[in-house]
C-alpha atoms as a PDB file:
ATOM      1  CA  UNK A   1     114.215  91.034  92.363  1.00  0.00           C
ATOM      2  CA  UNK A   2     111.130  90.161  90.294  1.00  0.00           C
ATOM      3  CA  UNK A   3     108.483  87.937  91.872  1.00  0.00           C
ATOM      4  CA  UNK A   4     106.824  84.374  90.119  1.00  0.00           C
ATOM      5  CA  UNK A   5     103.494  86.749  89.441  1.00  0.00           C
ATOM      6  CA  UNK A   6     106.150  89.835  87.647  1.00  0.00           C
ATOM      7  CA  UNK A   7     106.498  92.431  90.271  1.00  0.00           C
ATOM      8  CA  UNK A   8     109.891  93.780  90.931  1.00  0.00           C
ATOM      9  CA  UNK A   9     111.156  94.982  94.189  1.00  0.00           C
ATOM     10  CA  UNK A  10     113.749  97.154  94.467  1.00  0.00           C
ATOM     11  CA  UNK A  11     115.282  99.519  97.248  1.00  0.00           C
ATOM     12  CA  UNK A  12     116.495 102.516  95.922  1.00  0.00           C
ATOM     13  CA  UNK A  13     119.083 104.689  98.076  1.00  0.00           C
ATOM     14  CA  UNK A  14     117.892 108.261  97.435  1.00  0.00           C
ATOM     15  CA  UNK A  15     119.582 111.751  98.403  1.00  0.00           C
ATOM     16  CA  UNK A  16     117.515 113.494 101.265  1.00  0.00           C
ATOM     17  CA  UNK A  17     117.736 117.003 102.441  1.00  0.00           C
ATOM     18  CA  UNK A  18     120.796 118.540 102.872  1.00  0.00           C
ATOM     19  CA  UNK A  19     122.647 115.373 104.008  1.00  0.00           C
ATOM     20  CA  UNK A  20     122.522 111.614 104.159  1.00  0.00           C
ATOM     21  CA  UNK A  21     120.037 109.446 101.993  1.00  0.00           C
ATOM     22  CA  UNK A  22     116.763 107.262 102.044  1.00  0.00           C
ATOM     23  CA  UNK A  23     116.109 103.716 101.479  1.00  0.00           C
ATOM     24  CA  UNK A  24     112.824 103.546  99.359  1.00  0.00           C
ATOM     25  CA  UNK A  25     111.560 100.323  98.878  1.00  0.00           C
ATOM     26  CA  UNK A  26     109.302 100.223  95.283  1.00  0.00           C
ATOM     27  CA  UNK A  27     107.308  97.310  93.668  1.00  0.00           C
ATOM     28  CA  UNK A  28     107.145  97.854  90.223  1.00  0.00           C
ATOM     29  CA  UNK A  29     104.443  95.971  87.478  1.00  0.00           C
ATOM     30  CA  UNK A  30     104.015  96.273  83.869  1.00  0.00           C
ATOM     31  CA  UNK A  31     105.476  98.108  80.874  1.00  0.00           C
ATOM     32  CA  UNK A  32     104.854 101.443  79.470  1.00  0.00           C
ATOM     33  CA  UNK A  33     103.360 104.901  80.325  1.00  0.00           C
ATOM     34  CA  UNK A  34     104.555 105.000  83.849  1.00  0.00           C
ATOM     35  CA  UNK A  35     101.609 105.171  86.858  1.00  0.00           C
ATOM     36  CA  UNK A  36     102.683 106.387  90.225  1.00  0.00           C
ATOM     37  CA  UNK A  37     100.354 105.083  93.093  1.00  0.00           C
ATOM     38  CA  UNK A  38     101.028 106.809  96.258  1.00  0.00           C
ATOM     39  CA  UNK A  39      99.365 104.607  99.389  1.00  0.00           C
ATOM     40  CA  UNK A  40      97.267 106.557 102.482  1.00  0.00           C
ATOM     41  CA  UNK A  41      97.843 105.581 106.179  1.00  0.00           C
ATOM     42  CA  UNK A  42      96.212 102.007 104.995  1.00  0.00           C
ATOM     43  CA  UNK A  43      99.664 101.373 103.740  1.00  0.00           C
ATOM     44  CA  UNK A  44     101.165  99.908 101.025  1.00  0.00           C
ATOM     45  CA  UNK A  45      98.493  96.772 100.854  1.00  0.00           C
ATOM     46  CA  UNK A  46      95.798  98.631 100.187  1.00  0.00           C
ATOM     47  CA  UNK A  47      97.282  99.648  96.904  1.00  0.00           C
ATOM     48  CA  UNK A  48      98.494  96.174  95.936  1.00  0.00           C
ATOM     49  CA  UNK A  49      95.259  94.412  93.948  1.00  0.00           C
ATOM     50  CA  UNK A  50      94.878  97.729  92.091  1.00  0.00           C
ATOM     51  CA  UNK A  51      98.319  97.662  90.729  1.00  0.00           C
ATOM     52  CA  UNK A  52      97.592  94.394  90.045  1.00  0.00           C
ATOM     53  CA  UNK A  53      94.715  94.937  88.239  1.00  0.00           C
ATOM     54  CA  UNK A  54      95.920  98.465  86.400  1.00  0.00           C
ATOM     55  CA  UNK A  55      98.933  96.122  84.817  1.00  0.00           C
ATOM     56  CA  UNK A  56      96.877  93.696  84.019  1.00  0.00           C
ATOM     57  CA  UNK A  57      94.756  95.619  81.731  1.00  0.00           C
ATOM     58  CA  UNK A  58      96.534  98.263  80.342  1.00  0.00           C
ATOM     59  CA  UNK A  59     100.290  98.801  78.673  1.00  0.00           C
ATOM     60  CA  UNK A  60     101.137 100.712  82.024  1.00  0.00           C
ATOM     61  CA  UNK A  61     104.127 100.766  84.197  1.00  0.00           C
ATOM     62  CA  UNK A  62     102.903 100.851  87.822  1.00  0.00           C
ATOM     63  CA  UNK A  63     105.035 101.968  90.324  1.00  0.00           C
ATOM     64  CA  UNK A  64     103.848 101.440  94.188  1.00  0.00           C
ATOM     65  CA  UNK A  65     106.215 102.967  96.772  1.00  0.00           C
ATOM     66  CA  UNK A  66     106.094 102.005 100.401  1.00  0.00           C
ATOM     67  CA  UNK A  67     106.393 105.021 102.256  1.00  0.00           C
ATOM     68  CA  UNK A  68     109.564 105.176 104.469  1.00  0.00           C
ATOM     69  CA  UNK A  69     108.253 103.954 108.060  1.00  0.00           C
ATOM     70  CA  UNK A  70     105.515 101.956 106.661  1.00  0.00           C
ATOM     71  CA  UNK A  71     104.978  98.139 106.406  1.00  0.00           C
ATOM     72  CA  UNK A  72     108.077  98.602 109.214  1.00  0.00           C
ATOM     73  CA  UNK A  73     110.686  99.916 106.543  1.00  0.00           C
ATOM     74  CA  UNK A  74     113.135 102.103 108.041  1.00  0.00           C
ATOM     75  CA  UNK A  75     112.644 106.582 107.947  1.00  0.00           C
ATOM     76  CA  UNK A  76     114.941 108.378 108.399  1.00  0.00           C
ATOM     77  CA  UNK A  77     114.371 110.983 111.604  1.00  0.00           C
ATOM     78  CA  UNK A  78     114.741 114.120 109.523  1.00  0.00           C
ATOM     79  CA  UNK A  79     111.928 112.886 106.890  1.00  0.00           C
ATOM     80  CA  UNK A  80     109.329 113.730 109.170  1.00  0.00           C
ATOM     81  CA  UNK A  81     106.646 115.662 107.101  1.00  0.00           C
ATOM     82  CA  UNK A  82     104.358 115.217 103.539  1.00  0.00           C
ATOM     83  CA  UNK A  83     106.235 117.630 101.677  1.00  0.00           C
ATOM     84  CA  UNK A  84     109.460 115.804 102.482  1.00  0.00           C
ATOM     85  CA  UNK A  85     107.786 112.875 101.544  1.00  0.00           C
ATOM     86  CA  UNK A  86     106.865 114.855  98.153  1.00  0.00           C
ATOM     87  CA  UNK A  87     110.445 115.953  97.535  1.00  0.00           C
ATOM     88  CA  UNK A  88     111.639 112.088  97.914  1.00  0.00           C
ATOM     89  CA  UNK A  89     109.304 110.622  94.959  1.00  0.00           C
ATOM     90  CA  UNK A  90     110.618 113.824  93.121  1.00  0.00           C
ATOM     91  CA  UNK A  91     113.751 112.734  93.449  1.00  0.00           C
ATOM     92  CA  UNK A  92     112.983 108.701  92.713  1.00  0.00           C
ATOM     93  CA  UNK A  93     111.402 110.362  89.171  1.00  0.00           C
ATOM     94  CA  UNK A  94     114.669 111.838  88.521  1.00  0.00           C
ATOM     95  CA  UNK A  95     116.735 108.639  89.560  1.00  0.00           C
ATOM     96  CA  UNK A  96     114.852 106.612  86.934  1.00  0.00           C
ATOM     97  CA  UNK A  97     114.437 108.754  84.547  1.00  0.00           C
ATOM     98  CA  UNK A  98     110.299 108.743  84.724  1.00  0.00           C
ATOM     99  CA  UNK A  99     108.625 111.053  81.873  1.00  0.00           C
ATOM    100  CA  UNK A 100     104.397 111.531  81.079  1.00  0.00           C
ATOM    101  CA  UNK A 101     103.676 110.009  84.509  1.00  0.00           C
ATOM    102  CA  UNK A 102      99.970 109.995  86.391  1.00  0.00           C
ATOM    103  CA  UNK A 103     100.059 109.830  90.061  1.00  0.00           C
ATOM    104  CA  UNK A 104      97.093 108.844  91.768  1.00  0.00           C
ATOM    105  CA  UNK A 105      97.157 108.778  95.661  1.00  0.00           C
ATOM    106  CA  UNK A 106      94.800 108.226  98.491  1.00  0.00           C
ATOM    107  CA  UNK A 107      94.155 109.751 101.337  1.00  0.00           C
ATOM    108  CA  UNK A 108      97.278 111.496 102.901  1.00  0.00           C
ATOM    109  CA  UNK A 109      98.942 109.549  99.410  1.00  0.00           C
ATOM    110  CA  UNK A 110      96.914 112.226  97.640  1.00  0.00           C
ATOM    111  CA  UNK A 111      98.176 114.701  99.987  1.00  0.00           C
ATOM    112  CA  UNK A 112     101.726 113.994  98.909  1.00  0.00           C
ATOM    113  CA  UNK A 113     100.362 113.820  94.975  1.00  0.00           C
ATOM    114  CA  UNK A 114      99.368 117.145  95.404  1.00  0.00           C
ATOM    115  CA  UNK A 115     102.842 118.776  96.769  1.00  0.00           C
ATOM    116  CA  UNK A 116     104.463 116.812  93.939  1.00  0.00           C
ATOM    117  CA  UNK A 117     102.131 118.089  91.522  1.00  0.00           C
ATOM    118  CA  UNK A 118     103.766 121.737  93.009  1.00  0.00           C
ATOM    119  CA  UNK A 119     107.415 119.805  92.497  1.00  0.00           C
ATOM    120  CA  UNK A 120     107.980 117.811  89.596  1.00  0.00           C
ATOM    121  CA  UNK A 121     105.244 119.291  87.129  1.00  0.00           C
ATOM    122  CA  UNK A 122     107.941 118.709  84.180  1.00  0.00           C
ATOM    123  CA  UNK A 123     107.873 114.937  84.801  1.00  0.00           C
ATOM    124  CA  UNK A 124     104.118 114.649  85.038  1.00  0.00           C
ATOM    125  CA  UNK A 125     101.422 114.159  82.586  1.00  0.00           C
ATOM    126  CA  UNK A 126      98.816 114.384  85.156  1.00  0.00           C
ATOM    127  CA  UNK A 127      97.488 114.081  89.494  1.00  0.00           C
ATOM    128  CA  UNK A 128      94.580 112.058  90.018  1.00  0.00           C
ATOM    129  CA  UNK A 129      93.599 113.024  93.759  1.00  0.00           C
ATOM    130  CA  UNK A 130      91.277 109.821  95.415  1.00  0.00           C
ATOM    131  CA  UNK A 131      89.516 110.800  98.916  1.00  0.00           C
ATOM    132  CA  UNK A 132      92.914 113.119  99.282  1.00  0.00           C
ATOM    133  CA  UNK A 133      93.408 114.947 102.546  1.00  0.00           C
ATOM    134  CA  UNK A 134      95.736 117.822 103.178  1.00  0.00           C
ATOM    135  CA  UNK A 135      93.325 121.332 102.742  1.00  0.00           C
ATOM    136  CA  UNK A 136      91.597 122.854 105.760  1.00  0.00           C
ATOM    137  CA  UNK A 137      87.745 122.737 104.556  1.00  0.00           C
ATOM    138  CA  UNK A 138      85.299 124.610 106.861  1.00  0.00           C
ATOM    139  CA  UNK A 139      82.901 122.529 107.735  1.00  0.00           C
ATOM    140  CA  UNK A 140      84.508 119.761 106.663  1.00  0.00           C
ATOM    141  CA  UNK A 141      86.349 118.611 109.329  1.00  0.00           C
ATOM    142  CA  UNK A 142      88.084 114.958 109.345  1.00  0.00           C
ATOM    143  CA  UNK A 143      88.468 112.831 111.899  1.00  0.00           C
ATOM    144  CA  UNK A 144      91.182 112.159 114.131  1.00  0.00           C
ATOM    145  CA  UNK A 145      91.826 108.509 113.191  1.00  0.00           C
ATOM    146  CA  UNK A 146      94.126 108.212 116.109  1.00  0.00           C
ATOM    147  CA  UNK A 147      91.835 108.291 118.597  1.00  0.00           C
ATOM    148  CA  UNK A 148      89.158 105.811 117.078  1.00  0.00           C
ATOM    149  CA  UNK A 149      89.512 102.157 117.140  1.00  0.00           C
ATOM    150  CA  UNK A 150      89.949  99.871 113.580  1.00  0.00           C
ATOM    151  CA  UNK A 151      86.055  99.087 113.552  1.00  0.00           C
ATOM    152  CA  UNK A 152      84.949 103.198 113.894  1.00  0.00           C
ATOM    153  CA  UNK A 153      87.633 103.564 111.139  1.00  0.00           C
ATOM    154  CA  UNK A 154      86.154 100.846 108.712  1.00  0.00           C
ATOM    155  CA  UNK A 155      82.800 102.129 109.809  1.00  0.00           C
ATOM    156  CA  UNK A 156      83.887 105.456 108.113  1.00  0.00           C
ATOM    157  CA  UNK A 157      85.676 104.465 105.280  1.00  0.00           C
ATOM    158  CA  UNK A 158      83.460 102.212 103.250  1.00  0.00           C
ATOM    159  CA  UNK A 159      79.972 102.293 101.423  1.00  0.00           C
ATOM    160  CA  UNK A 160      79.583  98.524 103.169  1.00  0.00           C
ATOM    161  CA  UNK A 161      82.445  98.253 105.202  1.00  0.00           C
ATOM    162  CA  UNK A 162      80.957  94.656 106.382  1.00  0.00           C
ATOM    163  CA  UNK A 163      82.871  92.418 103.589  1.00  0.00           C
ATOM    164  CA  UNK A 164      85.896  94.420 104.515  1.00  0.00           C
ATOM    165  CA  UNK A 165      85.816  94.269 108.637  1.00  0.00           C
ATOM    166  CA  UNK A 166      88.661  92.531 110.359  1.00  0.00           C
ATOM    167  CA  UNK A 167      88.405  91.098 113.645  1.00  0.00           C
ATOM    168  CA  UNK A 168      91.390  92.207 115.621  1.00  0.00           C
ATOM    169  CA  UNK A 169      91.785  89.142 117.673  1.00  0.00           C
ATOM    170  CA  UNK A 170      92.340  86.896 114.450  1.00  0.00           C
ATOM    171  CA  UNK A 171      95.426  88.890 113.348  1.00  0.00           C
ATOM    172  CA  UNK A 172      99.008  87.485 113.651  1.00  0.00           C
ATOM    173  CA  UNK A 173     101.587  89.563 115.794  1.00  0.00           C
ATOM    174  CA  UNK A 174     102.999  90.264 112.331  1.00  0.00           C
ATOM    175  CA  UNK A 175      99.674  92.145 111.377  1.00  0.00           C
ATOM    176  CA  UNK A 176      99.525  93.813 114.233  1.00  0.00           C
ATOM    177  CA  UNK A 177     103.147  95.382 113.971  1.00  0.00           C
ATOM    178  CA  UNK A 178     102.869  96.700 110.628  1.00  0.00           C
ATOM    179  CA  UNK A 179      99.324  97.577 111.307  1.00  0.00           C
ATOM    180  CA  UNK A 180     101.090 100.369 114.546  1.00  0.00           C
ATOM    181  CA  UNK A 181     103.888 101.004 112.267  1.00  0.00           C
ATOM    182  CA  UNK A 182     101.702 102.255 110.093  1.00  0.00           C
ATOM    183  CA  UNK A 183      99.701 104.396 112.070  1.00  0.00           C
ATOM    184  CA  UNK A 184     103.271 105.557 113.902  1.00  0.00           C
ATOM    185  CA  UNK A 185     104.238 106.982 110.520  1.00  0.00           C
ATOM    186  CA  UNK A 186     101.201 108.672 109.388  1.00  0.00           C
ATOM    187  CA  UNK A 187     101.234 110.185 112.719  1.00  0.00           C
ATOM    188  CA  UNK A 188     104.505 111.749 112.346  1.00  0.00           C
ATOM    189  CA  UNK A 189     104.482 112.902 108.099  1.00  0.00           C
ATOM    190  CA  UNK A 190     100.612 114.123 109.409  1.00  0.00           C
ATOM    191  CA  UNK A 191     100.017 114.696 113.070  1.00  0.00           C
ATOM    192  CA  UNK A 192      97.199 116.837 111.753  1.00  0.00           C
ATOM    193  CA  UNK A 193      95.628 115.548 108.377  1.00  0.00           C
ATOM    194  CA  UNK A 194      95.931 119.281 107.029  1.00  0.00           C
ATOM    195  CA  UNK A 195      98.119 121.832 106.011  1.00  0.00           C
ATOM    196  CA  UNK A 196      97.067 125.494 106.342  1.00  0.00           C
ATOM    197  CA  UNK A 197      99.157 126.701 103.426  1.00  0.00           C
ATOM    198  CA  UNK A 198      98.107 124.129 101.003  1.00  0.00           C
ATOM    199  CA  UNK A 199      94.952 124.989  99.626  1.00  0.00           C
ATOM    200  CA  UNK A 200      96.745 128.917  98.666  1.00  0.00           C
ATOM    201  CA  UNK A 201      99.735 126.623  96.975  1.00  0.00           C
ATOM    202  CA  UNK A 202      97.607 124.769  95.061  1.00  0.00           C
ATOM    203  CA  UNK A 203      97.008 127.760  92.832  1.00  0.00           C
ATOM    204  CA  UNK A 204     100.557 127.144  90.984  1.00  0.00           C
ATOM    205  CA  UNK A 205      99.757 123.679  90.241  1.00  0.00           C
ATOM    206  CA  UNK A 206     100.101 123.361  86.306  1.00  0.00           C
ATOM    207  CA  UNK A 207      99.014 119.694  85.606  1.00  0.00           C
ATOM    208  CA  UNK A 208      96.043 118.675  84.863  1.00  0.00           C
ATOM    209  CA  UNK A 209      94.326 117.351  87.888  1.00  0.00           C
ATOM    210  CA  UNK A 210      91.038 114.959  88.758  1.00  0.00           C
ATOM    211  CA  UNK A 211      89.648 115.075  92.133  1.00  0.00           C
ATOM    212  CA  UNK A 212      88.027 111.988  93.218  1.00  0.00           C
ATOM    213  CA  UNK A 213      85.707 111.717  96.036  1.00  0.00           C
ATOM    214  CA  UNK A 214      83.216 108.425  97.330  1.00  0.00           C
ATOM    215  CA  UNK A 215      79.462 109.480  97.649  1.00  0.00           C
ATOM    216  CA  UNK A 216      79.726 107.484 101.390  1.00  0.00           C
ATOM    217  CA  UNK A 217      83.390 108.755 101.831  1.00  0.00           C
ATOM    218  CA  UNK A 218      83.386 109.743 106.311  1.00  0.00           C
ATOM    219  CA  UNK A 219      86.787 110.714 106.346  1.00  0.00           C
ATOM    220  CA  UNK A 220      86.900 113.358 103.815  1.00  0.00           C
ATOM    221  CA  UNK A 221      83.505 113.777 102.172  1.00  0.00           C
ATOM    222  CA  UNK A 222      81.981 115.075  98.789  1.00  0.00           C
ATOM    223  CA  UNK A 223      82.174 118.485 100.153  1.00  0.00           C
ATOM    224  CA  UNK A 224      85.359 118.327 100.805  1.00  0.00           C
ATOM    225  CA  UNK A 225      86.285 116.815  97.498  1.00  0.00           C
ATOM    226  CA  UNK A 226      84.756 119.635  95.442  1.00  0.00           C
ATOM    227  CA  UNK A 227      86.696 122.259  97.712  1.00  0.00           C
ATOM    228  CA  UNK A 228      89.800 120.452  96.955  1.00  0.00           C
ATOM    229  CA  UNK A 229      89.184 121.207  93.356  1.00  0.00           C
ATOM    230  CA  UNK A 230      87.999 124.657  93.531  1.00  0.00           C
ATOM    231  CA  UNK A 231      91.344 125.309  94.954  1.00  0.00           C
ATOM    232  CA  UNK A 232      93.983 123.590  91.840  1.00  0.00           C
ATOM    233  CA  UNK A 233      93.109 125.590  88.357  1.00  0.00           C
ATOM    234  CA  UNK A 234      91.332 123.649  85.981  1.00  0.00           C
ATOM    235  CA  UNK A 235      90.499 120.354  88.085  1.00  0.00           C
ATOM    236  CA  UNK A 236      88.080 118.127  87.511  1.00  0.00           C
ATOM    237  CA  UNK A 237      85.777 116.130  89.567  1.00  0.00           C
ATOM    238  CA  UNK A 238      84.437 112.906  89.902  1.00  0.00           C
ATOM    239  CA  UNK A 239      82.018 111.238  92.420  1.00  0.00           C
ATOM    240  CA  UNK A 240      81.943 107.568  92.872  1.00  0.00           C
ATOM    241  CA  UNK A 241      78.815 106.029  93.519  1.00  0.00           C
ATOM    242  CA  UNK A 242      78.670 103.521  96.269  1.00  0.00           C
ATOM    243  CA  UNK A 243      82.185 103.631  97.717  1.00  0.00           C
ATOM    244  CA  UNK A 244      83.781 104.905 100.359  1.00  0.00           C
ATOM    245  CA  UNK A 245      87.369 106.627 101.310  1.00  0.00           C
ATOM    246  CA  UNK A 246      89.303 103.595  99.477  1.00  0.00           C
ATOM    247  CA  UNK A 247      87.818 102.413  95.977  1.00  0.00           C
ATOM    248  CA  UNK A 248      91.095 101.185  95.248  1.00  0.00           C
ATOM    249  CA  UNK A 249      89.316  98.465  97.307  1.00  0.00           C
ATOM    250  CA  UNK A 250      85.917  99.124  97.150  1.00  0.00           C
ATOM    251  CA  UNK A 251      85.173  99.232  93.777  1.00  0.00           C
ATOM    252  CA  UNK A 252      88.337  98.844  91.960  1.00  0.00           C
ATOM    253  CA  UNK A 253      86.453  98.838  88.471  1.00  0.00           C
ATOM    254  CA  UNK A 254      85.461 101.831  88.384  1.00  0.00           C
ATOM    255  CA  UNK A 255      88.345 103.570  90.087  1.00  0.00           C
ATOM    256  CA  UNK A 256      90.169 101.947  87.275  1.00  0.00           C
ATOM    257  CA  UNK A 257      88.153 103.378  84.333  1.00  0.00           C
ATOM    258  CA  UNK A 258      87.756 106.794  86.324  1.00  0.00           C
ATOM    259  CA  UNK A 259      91.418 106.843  86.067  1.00  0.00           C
ATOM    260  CA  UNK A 260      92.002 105.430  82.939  1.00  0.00           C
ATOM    261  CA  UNK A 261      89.582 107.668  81.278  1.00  0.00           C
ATOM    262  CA  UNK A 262      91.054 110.545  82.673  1.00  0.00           C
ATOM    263  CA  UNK A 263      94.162 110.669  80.405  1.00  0.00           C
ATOM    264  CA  UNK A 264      93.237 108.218  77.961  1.00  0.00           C
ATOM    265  CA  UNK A 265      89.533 108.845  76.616  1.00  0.00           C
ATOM    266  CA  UNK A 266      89.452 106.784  73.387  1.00  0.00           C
ATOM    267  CA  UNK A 267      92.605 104.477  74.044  1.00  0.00           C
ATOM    268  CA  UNK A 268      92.110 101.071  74.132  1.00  0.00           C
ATOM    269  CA  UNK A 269      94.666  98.525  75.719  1.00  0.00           C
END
């Protein structure tokens, strides 16, 4: 179903495991070099406007998935962990047939970037990793966003998080119950936000790979960016001035050329 302002929706029935299937609902933008933009525990919103925009400006198809449990879609009990997650956008890749494609995820989206850079190298052109979690950093340590309330969390994920800061009491009963569906699935693909076998895994990772990190990033700082790219053979890194753990928000601009120049130094649109 495409939409007055051209995004597509569509729920594709993918195999899972060793039995039954999952319902993964994708919006879809654009035409050409296929983009992969893999949401953190934000959800799928806070990768809409930079779809958007990256469609807008660029011969690109973008392809936004909404992770199964978020937004209140439907998971399937026995998809339950980031690499399972991982092996399901493998397998939508396959299902449409997706070639030369850059996946850039956030937070625990980046997490999931990263074990699909490990799965479907073949059908990649490149990872671009933005505030990603998943490595155990010493000294690093990120917080529990469980236990902290929505303002601590804005508090630590933007530069200025005060053009960004909701008040709970204005939001609809809607907002709220996609708001604890989404932290009820990020709490069950990533009861802890790291994986003690990753950063050793990441040596086979054959793609080229940027590591993004905001210079006012609290969740998973500049530290902790440059240690994620120590650990993935011949990764860059990139520090974005004046943001915080989502410049997919933040400061979309930039984000956007940080990307874009990436894999496409010298192209023009």
């Amino acid at each position: 179903m495409k939409s007055a302002d051209g995004v597509t929706m569509t729920t594709y029935q993918l195999p899972y495991a060793s039995s039954g299937t999952v319902d993964l609902l994708v919006e879809e933008r654009g035409e050409g070099q296929p983009f992969l933009l893999l949401h953190g525990g934000a959800g799928p919103m806070s990768m809409a406007r930079f779809a958007g925009m990256m469609a807008g400006r660029h011969p690109v198809r973008v392809i936004t998935p909404t992770h199964p449990g978020f937004a209140r879609t439907k998971r399937p009990d026995s998809l339950n962990s980031v690499r399972g997650l991982a092996q399901v956008y493998a397998g939508l890749l396959d299902n449409i047939g997706a070639s030369d494609v850059t996946v850039v995820g956030n937070s625990v989206g980046g997490w999931i970037a990263a074990e699909l850079a490990l799965l479907a190298a073949p059908r990649l052109a490149g990872v671009v990793l933005v505030g990603a979690t998943g490595i155990d950093v010493p000294g690093h340590p990120i917080p529990d966003t469980s236990k902290l309330t929505l303002a601590e969390i804005m508090s630590l994920s933007y530069h200025n998080p005060n053009p960004f800061r909701v008040d709970p009491a204005s939001m609809t009963d809607d907002q709220r119950a996609f708001m604890a569906a989404n932290r009820a699935a990020l709490g069950v693909y990533a009861p802890q936000m790291t994986d003690p076998t990753l950063a050793a895994r990441l040596a086979g990772v054959a793609v080229p790979v940027l590591v993004i990190s905001g210079d006012s990033d609290r969740i998973v700082d500049a530290g902790y960016g440059r240690a994620y790219a120590a650990a993935i053979p011949g990764a860059k890194f990139e520090l974005l001035a004046g943001t915080g753990h989502l410049p997919q928000i933040e400061t979309p601009e930039l984000l956007l050329e940080t990307v874009w120049n990436f894999g496409h130094a010298g192209q023009t649109s």
